[in-house]
N, C-alpha and C. Protein backbone atom coordinates (compact mmCIF):
# COMPACT_ATOMS: atom_id res chain seq x y z
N UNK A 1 0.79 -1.16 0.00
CA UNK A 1 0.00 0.00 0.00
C UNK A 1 0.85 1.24 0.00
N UNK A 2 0.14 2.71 -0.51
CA UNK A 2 1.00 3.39 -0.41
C UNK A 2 0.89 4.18 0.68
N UNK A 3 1.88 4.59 1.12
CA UNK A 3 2.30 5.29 2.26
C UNK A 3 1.51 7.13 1.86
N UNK A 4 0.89 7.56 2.88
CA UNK A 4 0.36 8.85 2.79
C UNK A 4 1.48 9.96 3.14
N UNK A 5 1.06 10.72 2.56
CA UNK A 5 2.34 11.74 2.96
C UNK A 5 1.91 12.61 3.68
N UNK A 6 2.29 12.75 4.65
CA UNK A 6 1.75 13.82 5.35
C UNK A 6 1.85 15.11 5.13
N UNK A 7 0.71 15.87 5.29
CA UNK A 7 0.64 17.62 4.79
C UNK A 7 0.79 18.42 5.83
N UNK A 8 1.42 19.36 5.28
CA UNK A 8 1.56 20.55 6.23
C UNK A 8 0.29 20.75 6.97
N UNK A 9 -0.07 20.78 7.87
CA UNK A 9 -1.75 21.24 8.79
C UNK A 9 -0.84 22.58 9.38
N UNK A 10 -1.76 23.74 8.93
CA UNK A 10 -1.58 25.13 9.82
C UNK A 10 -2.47 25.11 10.83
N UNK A 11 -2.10 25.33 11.67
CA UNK A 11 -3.38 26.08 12.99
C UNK A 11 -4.00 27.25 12.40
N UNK A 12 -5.34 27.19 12.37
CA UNK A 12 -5.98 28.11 11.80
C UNK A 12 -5.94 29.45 13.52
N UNK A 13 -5.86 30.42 12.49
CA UNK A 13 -5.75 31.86 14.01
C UNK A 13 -7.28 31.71 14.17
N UNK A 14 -7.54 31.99 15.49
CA UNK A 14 -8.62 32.37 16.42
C UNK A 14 -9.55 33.33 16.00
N UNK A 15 -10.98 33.70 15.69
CA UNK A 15 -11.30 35.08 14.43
C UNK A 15 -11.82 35.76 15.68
N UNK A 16 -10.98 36.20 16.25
CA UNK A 16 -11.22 37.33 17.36
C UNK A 16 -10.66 38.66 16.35
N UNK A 17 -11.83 39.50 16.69
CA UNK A 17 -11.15 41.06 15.91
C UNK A 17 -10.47 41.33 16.54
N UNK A 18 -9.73 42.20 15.48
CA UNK A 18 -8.57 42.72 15.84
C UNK A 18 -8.99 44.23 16.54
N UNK A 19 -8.22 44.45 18.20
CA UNK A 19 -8.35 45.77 18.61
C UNK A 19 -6.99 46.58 18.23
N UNK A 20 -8.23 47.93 18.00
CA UNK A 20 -7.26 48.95 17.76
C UNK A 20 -7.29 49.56 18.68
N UNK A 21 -6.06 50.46 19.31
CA UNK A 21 -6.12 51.33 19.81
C UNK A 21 -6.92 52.75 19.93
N UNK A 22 -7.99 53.03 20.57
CA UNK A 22 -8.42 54.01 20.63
C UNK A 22 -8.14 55.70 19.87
N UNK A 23 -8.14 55.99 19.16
CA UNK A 23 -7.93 57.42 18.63
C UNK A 23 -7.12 58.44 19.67
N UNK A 24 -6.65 58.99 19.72
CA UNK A 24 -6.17 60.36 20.56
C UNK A 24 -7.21 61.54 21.16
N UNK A 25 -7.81 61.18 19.76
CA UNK A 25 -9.19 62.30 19.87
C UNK A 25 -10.27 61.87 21.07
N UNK A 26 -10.22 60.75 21.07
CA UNK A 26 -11.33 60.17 21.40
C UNK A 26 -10.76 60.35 23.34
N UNK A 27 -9.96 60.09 23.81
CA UNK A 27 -9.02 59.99 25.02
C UNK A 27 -8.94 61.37 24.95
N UNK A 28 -8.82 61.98 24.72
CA UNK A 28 -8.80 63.27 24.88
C UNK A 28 -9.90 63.94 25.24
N UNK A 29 -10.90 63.74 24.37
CA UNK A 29 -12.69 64.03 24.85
C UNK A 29 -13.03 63.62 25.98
N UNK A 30 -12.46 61.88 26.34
CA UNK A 30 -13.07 61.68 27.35
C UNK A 30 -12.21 62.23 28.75
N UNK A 31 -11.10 63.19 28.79
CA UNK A 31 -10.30 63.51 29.88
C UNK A 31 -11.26 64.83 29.73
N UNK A 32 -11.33 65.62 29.00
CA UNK A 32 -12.25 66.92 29.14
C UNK A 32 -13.44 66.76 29.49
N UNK A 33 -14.13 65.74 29.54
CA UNK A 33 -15.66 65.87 29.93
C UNK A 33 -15.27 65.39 31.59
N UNK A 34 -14.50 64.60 31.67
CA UNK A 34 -14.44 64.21 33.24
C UNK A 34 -13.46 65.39 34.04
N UNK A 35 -12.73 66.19 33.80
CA UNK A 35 -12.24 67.22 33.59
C UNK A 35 -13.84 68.62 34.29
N UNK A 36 -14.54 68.71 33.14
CA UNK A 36 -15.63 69.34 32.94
C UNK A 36 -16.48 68.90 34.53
N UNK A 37 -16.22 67.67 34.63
CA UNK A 37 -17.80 67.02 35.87
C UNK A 37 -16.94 67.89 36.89
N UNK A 38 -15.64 67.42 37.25
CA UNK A 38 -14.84 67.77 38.35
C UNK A 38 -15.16 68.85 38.50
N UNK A 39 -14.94 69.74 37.25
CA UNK A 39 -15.33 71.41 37.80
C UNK A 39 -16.24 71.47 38.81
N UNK A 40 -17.22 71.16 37.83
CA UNK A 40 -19.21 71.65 37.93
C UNK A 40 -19.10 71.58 39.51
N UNK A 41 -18.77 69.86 39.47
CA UNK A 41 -18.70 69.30 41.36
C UNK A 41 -17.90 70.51 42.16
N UNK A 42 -17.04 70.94 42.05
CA UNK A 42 -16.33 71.45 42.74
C UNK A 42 -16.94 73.42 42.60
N UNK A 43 -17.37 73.78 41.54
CA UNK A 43 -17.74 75.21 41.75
C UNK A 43 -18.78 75.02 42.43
N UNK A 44 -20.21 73.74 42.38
CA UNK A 44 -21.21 73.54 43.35
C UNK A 44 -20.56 74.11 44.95
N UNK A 45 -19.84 73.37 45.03
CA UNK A 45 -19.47 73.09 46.42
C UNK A 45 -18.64 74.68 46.97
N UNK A 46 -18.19 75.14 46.10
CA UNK A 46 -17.62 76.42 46.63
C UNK A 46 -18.79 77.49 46.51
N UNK A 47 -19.50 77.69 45.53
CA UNK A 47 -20.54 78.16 45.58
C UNK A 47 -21.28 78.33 46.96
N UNK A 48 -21.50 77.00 47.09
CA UNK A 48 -22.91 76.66 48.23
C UNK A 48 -22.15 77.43 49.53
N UNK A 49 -20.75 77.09 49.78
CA UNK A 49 -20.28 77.03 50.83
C UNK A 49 -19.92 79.05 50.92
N UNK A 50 -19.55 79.47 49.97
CA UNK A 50 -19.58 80.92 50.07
C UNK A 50 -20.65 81.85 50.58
N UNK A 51 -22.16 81.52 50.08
CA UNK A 51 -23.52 81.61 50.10
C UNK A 51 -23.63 81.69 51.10
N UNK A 52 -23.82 80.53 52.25
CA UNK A 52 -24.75 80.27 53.36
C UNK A 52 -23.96 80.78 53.94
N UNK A 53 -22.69 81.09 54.67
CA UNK A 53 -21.80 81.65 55.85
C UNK A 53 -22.76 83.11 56.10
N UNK A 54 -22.58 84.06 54.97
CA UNK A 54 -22.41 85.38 55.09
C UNK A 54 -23.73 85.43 55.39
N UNK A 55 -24.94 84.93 55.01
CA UNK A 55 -26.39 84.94 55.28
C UNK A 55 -26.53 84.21 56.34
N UNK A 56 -26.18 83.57 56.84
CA UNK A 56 -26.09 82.78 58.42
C UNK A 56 -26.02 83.62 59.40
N UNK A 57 -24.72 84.30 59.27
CA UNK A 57 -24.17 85.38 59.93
C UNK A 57 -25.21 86.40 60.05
N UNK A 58 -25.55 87.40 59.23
CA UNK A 58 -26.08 88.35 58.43
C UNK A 58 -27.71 88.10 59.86
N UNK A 59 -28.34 86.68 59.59
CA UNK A 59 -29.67 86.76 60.23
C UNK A 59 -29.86 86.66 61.45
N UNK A 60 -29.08 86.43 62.57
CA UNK A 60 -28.15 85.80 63.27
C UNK A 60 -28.05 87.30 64.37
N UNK A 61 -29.97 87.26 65.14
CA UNK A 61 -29.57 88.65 65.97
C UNK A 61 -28.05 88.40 67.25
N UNK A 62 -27.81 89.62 67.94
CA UNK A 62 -27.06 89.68 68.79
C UNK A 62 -27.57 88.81 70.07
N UNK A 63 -26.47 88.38 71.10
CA UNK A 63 -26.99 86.67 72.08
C UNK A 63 -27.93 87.65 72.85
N UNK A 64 -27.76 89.11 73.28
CA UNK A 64 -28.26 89.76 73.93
C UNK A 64 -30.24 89.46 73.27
N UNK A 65 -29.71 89.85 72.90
CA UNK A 65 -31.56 89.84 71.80
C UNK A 65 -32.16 88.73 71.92
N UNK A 66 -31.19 87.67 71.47
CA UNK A 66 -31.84 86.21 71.82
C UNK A 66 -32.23 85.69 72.98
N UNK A 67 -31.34 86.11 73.71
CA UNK A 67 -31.96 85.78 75.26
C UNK A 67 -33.04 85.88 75.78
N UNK A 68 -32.90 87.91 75.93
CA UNK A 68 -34.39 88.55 76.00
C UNK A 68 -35.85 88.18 75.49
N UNK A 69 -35.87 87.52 74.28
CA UNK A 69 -37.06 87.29 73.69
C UNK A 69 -37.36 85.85 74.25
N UNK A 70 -38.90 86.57 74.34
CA UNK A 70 -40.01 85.42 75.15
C UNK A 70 -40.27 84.34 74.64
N UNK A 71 -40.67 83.00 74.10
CA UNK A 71 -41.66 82.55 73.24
C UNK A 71 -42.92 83.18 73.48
N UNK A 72 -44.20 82.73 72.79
CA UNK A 72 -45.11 83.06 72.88
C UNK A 72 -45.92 81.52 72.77
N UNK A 73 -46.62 81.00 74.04
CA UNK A 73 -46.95 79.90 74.20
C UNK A 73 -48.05 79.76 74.57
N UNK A 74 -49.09 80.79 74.16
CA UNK A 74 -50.59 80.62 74.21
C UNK A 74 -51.15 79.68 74.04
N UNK A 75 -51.00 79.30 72.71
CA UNK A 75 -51.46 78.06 71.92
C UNK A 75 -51.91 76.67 72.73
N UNK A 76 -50.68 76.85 74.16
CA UNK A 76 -51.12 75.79 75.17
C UNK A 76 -52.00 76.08 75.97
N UNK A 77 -52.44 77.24 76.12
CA UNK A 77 -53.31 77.48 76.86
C UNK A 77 -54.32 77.58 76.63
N UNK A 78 -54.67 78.24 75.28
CA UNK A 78 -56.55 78.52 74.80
C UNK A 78 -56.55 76.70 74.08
N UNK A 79 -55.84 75.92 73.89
CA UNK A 79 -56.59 74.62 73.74
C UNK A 79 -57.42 73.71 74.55
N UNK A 80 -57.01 73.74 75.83
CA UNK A 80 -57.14 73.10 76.64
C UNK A 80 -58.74 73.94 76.95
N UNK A 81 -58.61 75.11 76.72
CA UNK A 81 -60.10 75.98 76.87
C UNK A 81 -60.78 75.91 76.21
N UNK A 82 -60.67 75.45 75.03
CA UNK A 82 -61.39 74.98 73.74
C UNK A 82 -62.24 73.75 73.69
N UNK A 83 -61.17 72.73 73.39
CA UNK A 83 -61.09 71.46 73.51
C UNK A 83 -60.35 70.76 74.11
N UNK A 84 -60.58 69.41 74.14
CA UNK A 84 -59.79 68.15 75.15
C UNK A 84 -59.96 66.71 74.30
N UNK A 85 -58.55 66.74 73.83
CA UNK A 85 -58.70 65.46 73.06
C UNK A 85 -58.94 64.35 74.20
N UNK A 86 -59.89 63.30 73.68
CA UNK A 86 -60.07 61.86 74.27
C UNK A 86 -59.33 60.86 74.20
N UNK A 87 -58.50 60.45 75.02
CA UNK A 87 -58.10 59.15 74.61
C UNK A 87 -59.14 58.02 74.44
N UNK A 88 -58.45 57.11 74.03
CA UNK A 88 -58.77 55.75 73.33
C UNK A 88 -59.71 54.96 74.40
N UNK A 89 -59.08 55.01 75.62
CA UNK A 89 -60.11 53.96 77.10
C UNK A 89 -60.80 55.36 77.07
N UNK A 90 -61.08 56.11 77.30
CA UNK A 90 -61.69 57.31 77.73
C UNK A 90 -63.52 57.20 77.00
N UNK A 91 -62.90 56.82 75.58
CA UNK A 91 -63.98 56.57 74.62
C UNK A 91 -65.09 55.79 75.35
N UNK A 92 -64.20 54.63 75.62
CA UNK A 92 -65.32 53.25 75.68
C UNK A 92 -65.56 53.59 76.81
N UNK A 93 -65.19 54.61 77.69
CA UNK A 93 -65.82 54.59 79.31
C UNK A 93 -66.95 55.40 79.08
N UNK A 94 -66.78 56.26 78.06
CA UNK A 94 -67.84 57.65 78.05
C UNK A 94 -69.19 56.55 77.13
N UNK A 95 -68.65 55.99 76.46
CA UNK A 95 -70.14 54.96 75.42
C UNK A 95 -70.85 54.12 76.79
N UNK A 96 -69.53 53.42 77.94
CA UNK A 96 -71.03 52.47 78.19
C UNK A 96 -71.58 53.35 79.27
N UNK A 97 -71.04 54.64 79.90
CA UNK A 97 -71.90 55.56 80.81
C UNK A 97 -72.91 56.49 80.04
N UNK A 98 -73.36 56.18 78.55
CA UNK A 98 -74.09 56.48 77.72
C UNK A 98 -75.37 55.29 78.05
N UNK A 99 -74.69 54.50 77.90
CA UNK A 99 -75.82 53.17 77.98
C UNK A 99 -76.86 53.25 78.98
N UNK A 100 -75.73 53.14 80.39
CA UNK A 100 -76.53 52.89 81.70
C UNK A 100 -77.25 54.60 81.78
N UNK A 101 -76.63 55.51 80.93
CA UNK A 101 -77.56 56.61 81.58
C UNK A 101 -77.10 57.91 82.85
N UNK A 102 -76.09 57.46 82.89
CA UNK A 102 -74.61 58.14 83.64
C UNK A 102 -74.22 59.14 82.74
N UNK A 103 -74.18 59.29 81.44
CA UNK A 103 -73.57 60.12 80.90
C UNK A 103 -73.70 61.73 81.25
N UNK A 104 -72.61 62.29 81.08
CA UNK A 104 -72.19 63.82 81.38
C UNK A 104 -72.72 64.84 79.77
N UNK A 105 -73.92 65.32 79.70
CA UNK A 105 -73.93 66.03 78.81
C UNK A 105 -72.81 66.70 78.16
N UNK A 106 -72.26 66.86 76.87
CA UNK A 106 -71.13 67.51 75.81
C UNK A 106 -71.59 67.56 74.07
N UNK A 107 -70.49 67.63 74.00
CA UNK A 107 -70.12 67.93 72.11
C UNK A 107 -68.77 67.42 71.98
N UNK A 108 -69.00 66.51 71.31
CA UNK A 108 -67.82 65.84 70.33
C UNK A 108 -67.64 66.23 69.03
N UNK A 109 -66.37 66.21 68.40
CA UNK A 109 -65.85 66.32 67.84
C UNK A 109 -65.09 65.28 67.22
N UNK A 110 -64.80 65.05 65.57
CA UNK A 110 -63.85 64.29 65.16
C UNK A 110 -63.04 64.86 64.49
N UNK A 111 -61.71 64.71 64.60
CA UNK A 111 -60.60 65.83 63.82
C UNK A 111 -60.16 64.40 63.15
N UNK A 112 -60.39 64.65 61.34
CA UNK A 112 -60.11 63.63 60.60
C UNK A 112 -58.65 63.98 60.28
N UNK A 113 -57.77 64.96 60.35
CA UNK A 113 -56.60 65.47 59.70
C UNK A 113 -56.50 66.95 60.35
N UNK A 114 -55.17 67.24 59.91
CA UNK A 114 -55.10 68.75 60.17
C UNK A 114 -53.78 68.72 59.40
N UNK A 115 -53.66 70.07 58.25
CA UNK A 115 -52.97 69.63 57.15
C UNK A 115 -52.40 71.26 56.94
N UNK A 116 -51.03 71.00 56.50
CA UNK A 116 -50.60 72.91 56.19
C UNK A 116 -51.57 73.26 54.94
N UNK A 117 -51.68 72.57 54.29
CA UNK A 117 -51.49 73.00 52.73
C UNK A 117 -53.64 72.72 52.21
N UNK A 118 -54.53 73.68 51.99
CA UNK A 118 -55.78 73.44 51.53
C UNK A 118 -56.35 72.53 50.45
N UNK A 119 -55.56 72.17 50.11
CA UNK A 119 -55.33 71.27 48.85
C UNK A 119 -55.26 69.82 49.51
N UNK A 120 -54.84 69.96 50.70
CA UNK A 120 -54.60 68.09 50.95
C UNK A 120 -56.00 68.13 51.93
N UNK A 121 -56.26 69.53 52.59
CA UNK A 121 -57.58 69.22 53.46
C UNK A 121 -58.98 69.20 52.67
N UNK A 122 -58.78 69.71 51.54
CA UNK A 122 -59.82 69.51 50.79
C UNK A 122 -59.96 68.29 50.09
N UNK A 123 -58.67 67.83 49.63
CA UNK A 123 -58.70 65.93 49.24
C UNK A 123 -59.49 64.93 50.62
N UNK A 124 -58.66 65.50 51.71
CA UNK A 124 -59.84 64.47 52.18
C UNK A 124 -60.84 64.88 52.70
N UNK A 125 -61.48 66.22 52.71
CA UNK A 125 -62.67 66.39 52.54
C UNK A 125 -63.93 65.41 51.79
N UNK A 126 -62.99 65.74 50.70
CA UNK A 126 -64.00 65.12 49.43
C UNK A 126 -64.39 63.55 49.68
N UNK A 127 -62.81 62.66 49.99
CA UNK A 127 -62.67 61.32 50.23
C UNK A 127 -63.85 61.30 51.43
N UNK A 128 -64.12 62.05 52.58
CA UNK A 128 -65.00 61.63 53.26
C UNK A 128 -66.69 61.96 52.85
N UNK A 129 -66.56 63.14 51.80
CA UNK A 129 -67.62 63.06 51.06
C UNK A 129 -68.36 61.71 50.48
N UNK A 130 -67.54 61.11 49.49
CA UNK A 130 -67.26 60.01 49.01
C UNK A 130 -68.04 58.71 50.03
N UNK A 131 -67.60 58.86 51.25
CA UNK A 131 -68.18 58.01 52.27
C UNK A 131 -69.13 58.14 52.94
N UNK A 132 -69.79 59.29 52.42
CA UNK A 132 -71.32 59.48 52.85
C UNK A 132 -71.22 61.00 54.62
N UNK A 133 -70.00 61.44 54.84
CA UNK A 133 -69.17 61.77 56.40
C UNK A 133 -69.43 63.56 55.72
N UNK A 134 -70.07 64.10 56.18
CA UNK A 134 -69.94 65.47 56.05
C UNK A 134 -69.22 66.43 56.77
N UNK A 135 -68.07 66.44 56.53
CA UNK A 135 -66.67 67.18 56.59
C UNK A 135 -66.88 68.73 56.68
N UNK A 136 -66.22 69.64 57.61
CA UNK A 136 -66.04 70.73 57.31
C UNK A 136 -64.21 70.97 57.47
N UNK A 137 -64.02 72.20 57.11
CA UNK A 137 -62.57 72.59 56.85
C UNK A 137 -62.18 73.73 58.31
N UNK A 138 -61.66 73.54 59.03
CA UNK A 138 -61.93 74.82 60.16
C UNK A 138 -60.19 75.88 59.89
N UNK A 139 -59.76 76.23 59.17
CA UNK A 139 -58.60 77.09 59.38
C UNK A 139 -57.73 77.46 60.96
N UNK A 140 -56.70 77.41 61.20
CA UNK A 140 -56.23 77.35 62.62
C UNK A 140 -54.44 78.20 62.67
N UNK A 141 -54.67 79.00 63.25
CA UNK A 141 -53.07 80.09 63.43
C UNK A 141 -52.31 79.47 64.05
N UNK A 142 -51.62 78.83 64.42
CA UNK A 142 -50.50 78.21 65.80
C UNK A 142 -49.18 78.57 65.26
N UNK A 143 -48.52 79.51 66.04
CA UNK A 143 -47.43 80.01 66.11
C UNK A 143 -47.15 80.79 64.52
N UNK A 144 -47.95 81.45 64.11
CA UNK A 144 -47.80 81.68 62.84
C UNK A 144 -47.53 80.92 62.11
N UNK A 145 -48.05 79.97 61.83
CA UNK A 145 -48.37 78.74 60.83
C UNK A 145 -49.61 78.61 60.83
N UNK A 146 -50.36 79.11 59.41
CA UNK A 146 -51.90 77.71 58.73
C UNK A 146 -51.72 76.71 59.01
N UNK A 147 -53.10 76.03 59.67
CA UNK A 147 -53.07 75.02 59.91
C UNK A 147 -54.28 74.40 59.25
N UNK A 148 -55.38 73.78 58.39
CA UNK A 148 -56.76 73.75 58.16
C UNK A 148 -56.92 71.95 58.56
N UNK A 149 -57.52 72.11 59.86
CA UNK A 149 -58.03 71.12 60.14
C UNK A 149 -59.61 70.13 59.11
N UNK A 150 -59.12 69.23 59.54
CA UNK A 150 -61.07 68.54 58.32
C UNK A 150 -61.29 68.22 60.14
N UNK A 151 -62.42 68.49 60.35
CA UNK A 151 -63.22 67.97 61.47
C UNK A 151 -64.79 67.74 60.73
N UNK A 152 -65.19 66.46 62.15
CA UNK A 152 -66.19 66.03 61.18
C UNK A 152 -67.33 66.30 62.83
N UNK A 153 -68.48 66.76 62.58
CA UNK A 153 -69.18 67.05 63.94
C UNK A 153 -69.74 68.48 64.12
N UNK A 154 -70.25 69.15 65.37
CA UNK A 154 -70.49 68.67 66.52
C UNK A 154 -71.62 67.24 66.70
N UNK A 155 -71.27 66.38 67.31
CA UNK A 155 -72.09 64.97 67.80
C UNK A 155 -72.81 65.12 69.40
N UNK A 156 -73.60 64.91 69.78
CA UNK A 156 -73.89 64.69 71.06
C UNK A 156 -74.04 63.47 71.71
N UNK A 157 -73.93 62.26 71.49
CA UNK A 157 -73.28 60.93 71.55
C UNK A 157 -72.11 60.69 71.54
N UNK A 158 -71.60 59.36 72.19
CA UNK A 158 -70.32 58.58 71.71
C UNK A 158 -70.98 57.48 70.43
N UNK A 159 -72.26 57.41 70.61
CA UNK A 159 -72.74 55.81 70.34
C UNK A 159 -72.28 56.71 68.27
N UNK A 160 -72.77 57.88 68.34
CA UNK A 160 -72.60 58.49 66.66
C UNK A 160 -71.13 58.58 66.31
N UNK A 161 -70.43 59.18 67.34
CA UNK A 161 -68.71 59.25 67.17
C UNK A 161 -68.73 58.21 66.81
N UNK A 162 -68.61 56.84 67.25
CA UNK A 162 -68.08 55.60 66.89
C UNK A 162 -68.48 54.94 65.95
N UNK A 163 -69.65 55.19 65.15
CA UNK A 163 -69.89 55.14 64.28
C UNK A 163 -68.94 55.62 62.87
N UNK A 164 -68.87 56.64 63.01
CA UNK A 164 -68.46 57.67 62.28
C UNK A 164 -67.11 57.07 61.79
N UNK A 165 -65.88 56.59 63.26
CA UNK A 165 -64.99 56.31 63.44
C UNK A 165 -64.81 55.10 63.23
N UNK A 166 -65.83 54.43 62.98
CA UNK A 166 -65.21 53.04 62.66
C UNK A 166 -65.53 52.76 61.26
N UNK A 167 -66.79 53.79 60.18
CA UNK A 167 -66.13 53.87 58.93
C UNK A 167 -65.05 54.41 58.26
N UNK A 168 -64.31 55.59 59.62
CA UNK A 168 -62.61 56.18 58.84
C UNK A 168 -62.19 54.82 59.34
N UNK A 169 -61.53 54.45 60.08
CA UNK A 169 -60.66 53.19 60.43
C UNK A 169 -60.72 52.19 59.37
N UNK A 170 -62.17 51.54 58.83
CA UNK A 170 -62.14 50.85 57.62
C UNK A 170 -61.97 51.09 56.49
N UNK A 171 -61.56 52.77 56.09
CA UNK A 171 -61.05 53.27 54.82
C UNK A 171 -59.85 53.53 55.16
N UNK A 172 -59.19 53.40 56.41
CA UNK A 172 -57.80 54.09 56.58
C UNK A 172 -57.77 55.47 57.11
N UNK A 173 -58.39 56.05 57.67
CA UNK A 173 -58.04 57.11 58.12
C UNK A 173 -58.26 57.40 59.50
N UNK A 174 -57.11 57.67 60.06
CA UNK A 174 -56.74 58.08 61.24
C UNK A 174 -57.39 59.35 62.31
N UNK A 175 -58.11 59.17 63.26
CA UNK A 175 -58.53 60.67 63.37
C UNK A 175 -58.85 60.19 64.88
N UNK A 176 -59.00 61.74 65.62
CA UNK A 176 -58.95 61.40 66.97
C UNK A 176 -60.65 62.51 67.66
N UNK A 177 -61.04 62.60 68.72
CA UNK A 177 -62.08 62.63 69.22
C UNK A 177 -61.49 63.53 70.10
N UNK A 178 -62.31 64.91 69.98
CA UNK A 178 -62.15 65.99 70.56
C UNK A 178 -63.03 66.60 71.40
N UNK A 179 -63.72 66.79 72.64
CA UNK A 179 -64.59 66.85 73.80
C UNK A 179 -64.49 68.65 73.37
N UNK A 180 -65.80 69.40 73.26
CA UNK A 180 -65.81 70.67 72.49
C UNK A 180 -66.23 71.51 73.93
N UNK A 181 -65.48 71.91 74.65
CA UNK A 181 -66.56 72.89 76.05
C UNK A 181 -67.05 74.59 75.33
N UNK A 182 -68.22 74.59 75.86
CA UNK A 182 -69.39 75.61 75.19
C UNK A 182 -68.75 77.09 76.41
């Protein structure tokens, strides 16, 4: 038989592309834009930090002044003359001395929210609209801040409060029981 001759076999190369080196241009763009961030970051920061000192300072009465001045802490005082929030046992003591006939003649109150902004007290206004709960909006000053409470009432029962309160609780809303003195 005849003998085969053996052939040259090349290793075929691997068909990985070939990398080129990046452009100059291109390395260059990307050192100026990161270049560019560094700034921005860094004039932010000198900026901000120039700003607030001198206006810090600037508003910043003398300790004398600060001392002297009073608060003004009314707010604790005409509430309590107003109203008297109820706690939670307070409730169920005042419903079953409703029952037996013990009860202390009043006016209740339900404060569903109390909100800075008229826009969120009027949302849940409406939401208690929605639930059949006739809502009013009462506006409130404390310490020079709006305040617009949603209260829902006057009630002369607990047996109606709890009512009331146990359809917010099953929609989610949080609200507390306010004893109104005339």
């Amino acid at each position: 038989m005849a003998r085969r001759r053996a052939t040259n076999v090349r290793k075929k190369k691997p068909n990985y592309p070939e990398r080129r080196p990046a452009p100059w241009w291109q390395w260059g763009l990307g050192i100026l834009v990161v270049g560019g961030f560094v700034y921005f970051l860094y004039s932010l920061n000198k900026g901000a930090s120039n700003e607030s000192v001198p206006e810090k300072a600037a508003s910043l009465p003398p300790a004398e002044a600060r001392i002297r001045e009073t608060p003004d802490f009314s707010f604790y005082t005409m509430l309590p003359e107003q109203e008297v929030i109820i706690p939670e046992g307070e409730i169920k003591t005042r419903k079953r001395q409703e029952r037996l006939g013990r009860a202390k003649p009043g006016q209740y109150v339900i404060q569903a929210g109390s909100f800075r902004s008229i826009r969120d007290a009027d949302r849940l206004k409406a939401k208690l609209a929605l639930l059949g709960v006739e809502a009013k909006i009462q506006p409130a000053t404390i310490r020079g801040t709006q305040w617009y409470r949603v209260r829902i009432g006057p009630f002369r029962q607990m047996n109606e409060v709890e009512k009331i309160r146990t359809r917010l609780r099953q929609n989610r809303i949080d609200s507390v029981v306010q004893a109104v003195k005339q």
